[in-house]
N, C-alpha and C. Protein backbone atom coordinates (compact mmCIF):
# COMPACT_ATOMS: atom_id res chain seq x y z
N UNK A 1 110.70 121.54 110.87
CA UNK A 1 110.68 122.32 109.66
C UNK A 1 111.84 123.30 109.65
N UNK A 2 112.04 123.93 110.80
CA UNK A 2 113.31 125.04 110.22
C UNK A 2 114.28 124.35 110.77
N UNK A 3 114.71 123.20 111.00
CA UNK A 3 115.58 122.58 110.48
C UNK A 3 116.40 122.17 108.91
N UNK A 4 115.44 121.85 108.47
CA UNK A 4 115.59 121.90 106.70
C UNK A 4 115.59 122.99 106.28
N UNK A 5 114.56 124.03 106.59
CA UNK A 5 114.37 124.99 106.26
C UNK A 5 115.83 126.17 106.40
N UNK A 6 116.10 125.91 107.33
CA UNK A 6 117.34 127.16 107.67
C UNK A 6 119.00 126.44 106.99
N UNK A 7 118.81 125.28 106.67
CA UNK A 7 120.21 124.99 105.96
C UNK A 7 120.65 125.77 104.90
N UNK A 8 119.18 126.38 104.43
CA UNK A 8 119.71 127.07 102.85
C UNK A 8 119.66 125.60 101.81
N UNK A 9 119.21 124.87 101.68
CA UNK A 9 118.64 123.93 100.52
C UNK A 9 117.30 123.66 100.63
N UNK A 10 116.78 123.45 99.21
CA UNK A 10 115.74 122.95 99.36
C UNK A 10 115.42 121.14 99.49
N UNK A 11 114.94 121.40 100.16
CA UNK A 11 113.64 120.29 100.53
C UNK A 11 113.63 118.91 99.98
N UNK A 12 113.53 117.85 99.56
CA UNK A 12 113.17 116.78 99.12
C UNK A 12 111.63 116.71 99.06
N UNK A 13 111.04 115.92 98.14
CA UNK A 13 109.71 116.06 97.87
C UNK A 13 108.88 115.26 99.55
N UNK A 14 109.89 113.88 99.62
CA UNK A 14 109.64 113.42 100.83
C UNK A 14 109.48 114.37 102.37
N UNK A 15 110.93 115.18 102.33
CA UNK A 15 110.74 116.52 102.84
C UNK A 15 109.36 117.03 103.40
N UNK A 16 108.90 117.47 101.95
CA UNK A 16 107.82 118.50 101.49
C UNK A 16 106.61 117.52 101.85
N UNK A 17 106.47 116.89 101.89
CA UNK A 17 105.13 116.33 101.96
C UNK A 17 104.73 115.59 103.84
N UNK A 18 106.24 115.14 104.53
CA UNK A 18 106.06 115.15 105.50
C UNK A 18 105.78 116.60 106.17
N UNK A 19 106.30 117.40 105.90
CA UNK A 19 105.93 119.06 106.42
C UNK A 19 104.13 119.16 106.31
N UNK A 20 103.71 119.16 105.19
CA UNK A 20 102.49 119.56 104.76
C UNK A 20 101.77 118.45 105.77
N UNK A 21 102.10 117.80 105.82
CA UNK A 21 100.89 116.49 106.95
C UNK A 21 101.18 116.91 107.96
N UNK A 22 102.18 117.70 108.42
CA UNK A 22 102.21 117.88 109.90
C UNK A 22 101.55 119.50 110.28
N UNK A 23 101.47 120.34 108.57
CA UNK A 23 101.29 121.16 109.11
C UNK A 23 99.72 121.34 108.88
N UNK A 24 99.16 120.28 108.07
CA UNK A 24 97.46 120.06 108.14
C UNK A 24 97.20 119.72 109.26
N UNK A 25 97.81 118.82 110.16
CA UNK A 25 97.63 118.71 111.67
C UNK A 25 97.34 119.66 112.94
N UNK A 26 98.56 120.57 112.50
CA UNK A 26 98.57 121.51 113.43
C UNK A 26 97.34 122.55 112.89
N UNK A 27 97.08 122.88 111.75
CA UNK A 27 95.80 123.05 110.94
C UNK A 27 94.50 122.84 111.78
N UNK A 28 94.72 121.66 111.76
CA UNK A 28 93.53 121.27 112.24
C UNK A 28 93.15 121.07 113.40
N UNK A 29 94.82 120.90 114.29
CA UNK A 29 94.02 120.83 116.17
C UNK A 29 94.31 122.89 116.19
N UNK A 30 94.33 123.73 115.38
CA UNK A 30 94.09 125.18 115.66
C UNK A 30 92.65 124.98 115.81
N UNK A 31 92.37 124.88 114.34
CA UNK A 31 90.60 124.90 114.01
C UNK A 31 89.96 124.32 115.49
N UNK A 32 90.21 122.90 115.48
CA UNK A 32 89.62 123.00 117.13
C UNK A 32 89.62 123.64 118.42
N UNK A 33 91.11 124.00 118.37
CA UNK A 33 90.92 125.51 119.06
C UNK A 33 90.17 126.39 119.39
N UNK A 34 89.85 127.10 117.62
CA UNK A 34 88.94 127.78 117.81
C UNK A 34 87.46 127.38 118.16
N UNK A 35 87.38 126.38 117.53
CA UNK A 35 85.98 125.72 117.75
C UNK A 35 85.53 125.75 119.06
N UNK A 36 86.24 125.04 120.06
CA UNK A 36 86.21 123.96 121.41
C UNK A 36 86.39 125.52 121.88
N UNK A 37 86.92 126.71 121.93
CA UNK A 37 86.93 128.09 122.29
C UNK A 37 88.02 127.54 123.40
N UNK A 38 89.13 126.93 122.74
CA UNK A 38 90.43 127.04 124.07
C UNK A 38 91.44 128.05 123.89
N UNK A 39 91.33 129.00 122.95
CA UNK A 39 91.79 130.40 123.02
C UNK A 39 90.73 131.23 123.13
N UNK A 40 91.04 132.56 123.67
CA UNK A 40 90.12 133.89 123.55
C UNK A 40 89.62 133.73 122.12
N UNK A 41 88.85 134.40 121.51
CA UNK A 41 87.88 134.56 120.04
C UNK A 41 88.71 135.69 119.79
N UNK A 42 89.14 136.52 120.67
CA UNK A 42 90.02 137.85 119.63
C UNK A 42 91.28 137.01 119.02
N UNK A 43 91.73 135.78 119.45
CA UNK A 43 92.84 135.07 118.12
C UNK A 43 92.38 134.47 117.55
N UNK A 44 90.98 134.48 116.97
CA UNK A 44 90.36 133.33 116.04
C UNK A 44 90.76 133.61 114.55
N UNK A 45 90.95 134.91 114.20
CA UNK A 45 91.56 135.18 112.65
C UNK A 45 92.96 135.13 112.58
N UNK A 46 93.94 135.38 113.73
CA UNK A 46 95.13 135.51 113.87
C UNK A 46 95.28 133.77 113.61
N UNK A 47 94.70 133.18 114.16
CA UNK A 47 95.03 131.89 113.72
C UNK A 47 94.89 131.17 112.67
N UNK A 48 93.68 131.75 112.30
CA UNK A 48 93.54 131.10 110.46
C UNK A 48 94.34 131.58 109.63
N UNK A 49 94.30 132.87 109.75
CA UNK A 49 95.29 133.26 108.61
C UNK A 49 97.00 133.25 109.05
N UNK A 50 97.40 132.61 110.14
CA UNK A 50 98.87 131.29 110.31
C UNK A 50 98.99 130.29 109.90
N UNK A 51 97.33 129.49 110.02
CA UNK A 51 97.61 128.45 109.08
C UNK A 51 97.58 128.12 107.44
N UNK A 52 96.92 129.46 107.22
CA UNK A 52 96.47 129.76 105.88
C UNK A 52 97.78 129.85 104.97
N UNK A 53 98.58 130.82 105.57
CA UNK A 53 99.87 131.33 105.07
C UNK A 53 100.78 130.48 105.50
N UNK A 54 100.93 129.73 106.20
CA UNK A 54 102.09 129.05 106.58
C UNK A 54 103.08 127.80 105.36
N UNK A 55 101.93 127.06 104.87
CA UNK A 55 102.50 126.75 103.32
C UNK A 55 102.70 127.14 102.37
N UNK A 56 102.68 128.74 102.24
CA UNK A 56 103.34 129.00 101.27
C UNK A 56 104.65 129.91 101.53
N UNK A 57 104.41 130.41 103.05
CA UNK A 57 105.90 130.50 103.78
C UNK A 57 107.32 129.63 103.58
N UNK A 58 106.58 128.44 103.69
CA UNK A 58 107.61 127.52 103.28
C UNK A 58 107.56 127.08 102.20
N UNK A 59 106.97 127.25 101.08
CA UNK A 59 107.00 126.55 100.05
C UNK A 59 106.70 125.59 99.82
N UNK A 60 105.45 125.36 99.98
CA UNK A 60 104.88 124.04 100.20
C UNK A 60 103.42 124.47 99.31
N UNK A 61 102.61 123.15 98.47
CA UNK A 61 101.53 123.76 98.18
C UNK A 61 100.59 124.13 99.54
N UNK A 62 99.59 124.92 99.00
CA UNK A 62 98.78 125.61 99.97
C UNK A 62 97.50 124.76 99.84
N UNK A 63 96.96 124.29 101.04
CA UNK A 63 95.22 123.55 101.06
C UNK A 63 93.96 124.59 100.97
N UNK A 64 94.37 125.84 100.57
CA UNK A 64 93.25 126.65 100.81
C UNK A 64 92.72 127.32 101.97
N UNK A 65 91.60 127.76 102.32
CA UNK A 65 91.26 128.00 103.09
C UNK A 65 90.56 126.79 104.02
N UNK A 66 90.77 127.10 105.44
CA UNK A 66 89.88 125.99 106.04
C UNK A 66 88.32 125.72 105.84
N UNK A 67 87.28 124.45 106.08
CA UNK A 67 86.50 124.51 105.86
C UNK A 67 85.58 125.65 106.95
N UNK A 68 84.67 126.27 106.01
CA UNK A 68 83.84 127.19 106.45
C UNK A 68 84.29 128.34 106.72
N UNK A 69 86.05 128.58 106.38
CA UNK A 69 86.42 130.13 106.01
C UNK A 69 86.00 130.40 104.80
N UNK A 70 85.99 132.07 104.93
CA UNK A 70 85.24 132.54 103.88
C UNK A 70 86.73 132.72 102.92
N UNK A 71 86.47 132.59 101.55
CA UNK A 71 87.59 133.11 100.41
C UNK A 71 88.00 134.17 100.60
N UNK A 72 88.89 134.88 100.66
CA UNK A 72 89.57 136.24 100.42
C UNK A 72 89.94 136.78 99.36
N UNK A 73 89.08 138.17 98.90
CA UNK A 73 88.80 138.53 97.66
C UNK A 73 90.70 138.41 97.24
N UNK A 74 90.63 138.62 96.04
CA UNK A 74 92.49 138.23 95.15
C UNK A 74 92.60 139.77 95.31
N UNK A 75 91.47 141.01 95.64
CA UNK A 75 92.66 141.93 95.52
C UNK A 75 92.99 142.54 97.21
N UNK A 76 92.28 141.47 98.15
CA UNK A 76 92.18 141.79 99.94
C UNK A 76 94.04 141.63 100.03
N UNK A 77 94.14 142.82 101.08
CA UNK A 77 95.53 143.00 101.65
C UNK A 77 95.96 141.62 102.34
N UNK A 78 96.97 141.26 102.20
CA UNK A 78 97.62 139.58 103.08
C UNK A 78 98.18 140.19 104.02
């Protein structure tokens, strides 16, 4: 990703969509992370909200929150 990312152009849609699958991946072996408890529990929010924010860091659409995070009110500090 900051390969493309740091050239200073944007992206190709192909680009953009290989990013987003890799970064639902990494998404998702976090979540197990937390789950399977192979980090401490004091990085269990530090990690959701990396993966939370991370597509729209890059400009990518965003998947929401993970399943069984709670929503974050629209006027909660990011």
């Amino acid at each position: 990703m900051a390969e493309w990312m740091g050239k200073g152009r944007k992206p190709s849609p192909q680009e953009q969509a290989a990013a987003a699958s890799v970064i639902r991946e990494a998404a998702a072996s976090g979540q197990k992370a937390v789950e399977d408890r192979t980090l401490p529990s004091r990085y269990d929010g530090l990690l959701r909200r990396y993966f939370r924010r991370l597509p729209e860091q890059l400009g990518l659409p965003s998947a929401g929150p993970a399943p069984g995070e709670p929503v974050p009110a629209k006027d909660a500090p990011r």
